[in-house]
C-alpha atoms as a PDB file:
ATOM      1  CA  UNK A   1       0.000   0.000   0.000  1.00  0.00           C
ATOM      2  CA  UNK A   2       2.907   2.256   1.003  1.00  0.00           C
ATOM      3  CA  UNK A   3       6.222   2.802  -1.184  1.00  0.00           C
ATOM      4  CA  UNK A   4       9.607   2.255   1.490  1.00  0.00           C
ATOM      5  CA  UNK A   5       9.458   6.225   0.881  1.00  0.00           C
ATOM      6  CA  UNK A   6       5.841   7.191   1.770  1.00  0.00           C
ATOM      7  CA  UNK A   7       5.640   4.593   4.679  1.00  0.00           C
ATOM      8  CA  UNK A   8       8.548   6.629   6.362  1.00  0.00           C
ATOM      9  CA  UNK A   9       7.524   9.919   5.415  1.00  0.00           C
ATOM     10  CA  UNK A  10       3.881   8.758   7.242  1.00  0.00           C
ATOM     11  CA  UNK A  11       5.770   7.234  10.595  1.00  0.00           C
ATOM     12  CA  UNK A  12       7.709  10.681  10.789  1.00  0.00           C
ATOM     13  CA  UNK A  13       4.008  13.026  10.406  1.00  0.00           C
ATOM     14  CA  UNK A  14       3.011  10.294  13.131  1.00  0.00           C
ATOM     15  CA  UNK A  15       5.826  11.074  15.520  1.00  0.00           C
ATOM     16  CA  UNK A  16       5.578  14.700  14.563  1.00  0.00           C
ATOM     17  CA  UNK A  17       2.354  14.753  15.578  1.00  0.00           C
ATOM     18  CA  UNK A  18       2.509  12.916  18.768  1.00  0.00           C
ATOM     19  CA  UNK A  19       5.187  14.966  20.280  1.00  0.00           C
ATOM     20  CA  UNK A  20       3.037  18.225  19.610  1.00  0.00           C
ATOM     21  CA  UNK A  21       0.600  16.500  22.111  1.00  0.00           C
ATOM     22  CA  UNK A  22      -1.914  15.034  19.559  1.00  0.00           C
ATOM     23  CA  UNK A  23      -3.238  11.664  19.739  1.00  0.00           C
ATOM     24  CA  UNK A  24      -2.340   8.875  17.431  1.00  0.00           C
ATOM     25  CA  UNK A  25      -6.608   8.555  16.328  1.00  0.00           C
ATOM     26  CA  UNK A  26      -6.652  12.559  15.618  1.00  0.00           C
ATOM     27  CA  UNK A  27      -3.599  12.183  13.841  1.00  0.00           C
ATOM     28  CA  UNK A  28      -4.651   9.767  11.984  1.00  0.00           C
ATOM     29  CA  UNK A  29      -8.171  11.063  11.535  1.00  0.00           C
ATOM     30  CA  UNK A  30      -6.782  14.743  10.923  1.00  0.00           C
ATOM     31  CA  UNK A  31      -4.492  13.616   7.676  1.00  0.00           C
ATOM     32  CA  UNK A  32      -5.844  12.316   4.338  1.00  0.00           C
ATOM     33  CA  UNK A  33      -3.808   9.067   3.374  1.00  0.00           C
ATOM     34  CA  UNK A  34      -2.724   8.124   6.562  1.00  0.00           C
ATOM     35  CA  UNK A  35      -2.663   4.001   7.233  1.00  0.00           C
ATOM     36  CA  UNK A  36      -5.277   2.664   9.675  1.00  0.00           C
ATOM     37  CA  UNK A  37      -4.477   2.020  13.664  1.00  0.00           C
ATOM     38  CA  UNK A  38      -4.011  -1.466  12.662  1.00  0.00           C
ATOM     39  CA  UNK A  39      -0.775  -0.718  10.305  1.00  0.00           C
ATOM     40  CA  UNK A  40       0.537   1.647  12.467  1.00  0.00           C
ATOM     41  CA  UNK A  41       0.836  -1.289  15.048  1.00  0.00           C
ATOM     42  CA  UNK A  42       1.787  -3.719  12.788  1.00  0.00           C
ATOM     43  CA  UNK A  43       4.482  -1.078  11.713  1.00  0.00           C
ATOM     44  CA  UNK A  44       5.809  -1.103  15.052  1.00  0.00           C
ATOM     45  CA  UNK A  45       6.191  -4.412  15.650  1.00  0.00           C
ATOM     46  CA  UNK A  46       8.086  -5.269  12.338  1.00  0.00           C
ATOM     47  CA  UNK A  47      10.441  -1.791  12.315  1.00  0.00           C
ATOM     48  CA  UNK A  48      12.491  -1.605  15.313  1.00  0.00           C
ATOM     49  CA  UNK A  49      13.619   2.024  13.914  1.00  0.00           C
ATOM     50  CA  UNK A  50      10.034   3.205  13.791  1.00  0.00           C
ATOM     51  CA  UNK A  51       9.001   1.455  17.237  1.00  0.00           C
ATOM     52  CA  UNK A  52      12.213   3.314  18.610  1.00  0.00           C
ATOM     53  CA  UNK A  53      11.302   6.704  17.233  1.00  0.00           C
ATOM     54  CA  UNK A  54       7.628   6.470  18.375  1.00  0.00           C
ATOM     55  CA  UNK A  55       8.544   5.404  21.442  1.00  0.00           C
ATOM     56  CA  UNK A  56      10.772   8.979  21.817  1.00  0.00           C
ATOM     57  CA  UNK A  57       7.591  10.651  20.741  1.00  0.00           C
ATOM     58  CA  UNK A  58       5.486   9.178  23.490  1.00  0.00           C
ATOM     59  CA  UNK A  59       8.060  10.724  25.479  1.00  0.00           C
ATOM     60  CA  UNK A  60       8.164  13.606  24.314  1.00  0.00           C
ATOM     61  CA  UNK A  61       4.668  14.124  24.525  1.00  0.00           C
ATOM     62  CA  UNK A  62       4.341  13.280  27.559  1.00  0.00           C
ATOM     63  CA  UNK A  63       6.912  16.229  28.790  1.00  0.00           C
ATOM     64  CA  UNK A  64       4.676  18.707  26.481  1.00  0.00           C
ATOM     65  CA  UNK A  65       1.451  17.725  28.910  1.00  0.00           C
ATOM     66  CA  UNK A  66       3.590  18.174  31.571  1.00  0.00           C
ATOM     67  CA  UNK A  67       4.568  21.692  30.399  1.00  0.00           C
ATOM     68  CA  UNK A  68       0.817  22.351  29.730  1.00  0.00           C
ATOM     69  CA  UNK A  69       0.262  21.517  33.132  1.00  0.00           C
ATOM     70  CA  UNK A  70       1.833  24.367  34.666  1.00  0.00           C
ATOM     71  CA  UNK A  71       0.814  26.817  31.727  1.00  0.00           C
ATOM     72  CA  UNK A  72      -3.017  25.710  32.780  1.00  0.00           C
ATOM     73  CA  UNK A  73      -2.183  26.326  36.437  1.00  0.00           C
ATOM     74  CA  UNK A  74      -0.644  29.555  35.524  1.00  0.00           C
ATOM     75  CA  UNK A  75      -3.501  30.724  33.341  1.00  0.00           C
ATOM     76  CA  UNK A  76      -6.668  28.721  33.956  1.00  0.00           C
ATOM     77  CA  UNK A  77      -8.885  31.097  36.168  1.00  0.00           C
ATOM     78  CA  UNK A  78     -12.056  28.525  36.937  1.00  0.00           C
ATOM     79  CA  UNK A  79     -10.327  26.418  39.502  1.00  0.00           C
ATOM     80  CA  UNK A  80     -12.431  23.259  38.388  1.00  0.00           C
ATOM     81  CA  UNK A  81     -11.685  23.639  35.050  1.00  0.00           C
ATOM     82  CA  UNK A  82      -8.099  23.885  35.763  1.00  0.00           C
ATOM     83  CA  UNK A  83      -8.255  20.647  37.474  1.00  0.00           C
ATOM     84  CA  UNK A  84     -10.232  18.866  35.315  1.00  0.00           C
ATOM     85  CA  UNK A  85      -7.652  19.556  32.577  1.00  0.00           C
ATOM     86  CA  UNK A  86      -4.858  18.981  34.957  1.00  0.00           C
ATOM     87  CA  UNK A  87      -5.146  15.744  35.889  1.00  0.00           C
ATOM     88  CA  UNK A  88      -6.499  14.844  32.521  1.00  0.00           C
ATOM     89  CA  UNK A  89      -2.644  15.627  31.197  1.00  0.00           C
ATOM     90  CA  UNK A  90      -1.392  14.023  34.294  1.00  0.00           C
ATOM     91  CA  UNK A  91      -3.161  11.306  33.457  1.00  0.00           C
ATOM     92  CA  UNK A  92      -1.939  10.914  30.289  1.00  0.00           C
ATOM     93  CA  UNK A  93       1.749  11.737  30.858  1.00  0.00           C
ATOM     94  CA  UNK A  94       2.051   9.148  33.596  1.00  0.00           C
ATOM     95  CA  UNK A  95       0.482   6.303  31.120  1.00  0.00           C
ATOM     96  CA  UNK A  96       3.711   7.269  28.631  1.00  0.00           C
ATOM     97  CA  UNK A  97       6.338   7.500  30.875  1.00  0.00           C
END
């Protein structure tokens, strides 16, 4: 379905995407052409370079929810909202790391 080329210019919008905080369905959703959630995890079980690179990503993400975390504590002014979105993140970043 995908050329060597397009396959690896896909896995790097992927990683992109994740480390900018989005989620794997929206960017997957969000991008015409992109491979189903099935591929993706098929792709990461058969290329050690793009399980590797993904994995960075998840990391990476997970420190950008952690930086949104104190931007939202900063900012937020309706306590409960700020929580809410807080622990949402903190949620999140503790499941990648």
């Amino acid at each position: 379905m995908f050329s060597d080329k397009e396959r690896q210019d896909v896995q790097k919008r992927i990683c992109t995407g994740l480390m900018h905080g989005k989620s794997l369905t929206t960017i997957l959703k969000e991008t015409k052409g992109m491979p189903s959630r099935e591929t993706v995890y098929v792709w990461l079980y058969d290329d050690k370079a793009f399980a590797d690179d993904y994995a960075r990503a998840r990391e990476a993400q997970a420190d950008y929810y952690a930086e949104q975390i104190t931007d939202i504590a900063d900012t937020e002014s309706d306590p409960d909202r700020a929580r809410v979105r807080i622990d949402a993140r903190k949620w999140a970043a503790g499941k990648m790391k």
